[in-house]
C-alpha atoms as a PDB file:
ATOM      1  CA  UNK A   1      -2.047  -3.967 -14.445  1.00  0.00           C
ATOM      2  CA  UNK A   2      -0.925  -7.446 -13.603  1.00  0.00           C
ATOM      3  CA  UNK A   3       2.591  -8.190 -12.116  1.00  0.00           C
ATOM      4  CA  UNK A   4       4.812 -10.785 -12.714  1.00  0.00           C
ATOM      5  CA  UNK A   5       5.948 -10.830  -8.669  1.00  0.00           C
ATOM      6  CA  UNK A   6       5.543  -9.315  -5.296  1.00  0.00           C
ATOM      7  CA  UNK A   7       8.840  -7.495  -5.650  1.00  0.00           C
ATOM      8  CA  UNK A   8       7.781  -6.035  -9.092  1.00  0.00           C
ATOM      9  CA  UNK A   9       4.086  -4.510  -7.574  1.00  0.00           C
ATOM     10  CA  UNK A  10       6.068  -2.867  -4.218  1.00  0.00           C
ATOM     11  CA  UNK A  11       8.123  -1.342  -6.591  1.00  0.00           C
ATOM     12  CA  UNK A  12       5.736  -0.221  -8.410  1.00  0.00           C
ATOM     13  CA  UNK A  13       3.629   0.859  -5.608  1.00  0.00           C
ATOM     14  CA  UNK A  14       6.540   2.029  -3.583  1.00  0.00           C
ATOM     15  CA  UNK A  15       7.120   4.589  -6.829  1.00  0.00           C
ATOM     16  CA  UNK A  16       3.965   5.978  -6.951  1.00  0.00           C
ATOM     17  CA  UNK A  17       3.578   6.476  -2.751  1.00  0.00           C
ATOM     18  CA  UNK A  18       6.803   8.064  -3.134  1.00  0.00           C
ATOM     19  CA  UNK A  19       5.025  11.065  -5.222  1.00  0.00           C
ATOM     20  CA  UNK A  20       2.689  11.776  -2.487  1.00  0.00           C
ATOM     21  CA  UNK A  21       3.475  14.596  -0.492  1.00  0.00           C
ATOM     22  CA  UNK A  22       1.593  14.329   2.614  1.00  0.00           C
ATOM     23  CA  UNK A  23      -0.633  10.810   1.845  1.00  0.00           C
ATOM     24  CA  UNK A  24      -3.886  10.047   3.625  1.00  0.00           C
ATOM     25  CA  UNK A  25      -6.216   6.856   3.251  1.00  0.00           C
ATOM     26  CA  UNK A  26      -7.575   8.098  -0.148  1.00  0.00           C
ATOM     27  CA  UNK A  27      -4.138   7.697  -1.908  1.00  0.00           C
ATOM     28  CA  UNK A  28      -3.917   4.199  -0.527  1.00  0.00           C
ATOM     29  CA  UNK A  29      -7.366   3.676  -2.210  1.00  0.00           C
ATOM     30  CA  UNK A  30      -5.843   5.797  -5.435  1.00  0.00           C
ATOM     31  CA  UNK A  31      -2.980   3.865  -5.892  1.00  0.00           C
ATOM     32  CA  UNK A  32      -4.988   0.091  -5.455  1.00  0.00           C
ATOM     33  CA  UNK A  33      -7.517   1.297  -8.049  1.00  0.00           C
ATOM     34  CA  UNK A  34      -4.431   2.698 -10.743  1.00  0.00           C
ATOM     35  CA  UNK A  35      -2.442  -0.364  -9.992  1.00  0.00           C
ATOM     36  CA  UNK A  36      -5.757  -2.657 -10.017  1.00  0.00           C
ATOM     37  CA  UNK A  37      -4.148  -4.164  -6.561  1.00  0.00           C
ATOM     38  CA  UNK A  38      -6.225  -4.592  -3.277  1.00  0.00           C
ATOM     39  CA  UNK A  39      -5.701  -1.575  -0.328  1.00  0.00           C
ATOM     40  CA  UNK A  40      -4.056  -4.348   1.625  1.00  0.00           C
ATOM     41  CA  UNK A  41      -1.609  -5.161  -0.909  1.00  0.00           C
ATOM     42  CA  UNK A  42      -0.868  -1.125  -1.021  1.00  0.00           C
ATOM     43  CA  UNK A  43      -0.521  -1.126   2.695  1.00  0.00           C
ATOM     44  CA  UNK A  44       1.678  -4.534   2.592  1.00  0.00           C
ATOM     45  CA  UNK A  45       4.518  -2.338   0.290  1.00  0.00           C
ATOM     46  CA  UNK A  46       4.640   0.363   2.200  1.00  0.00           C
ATOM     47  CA  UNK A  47       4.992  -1.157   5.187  1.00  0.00           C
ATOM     48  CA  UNK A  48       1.952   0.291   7.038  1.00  0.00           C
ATOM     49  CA  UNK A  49       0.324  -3.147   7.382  1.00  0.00           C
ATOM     50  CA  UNK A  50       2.520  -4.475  10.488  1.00  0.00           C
ATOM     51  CA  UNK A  51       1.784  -1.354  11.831  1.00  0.00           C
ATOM     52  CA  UNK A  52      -1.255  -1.355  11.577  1.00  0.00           C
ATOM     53  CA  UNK A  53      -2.175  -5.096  12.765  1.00  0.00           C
ATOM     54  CA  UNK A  54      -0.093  -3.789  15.550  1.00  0.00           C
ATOM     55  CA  UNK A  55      -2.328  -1.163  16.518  1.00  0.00           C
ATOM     56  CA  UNK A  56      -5.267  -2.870  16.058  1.00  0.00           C
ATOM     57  CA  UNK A  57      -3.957  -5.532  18.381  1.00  0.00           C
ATOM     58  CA  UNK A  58      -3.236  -3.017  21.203  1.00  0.00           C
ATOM     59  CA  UNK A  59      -6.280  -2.239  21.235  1.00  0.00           C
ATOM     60  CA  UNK A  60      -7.971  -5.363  21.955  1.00  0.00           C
END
């Protein structure tokens, strides 16, 4: 599935994270393969990327 802009694929990721109960690492890997979309770009829409950058950086 191809998007026509960024807003377009959070939405569409956003909708399908929002289905997910309690989601783990392997939904993040669900949703990139459904959506044909990197992990990264899953992360990016849900906002866990910043956080994540964040915590890596902490620990440095």
């Amino acid at each position: 599935m191809r998007f026509k802009t960024y807003d377009e694929m959070c939405q569409e990721v956003n909708k399908e994270w929002a289905i997910i109960k309690k989601p783990t690492i392997k939904d993040i890997i669900e949703i990139a393969r459904k959506l044909q979309i990197t992990k990264e770009e899953v992360r990016e829409c849900v906002g866990l990327k910043d956080f994540l950058d964040f915590e890596v950086n902490l620990n440095d």
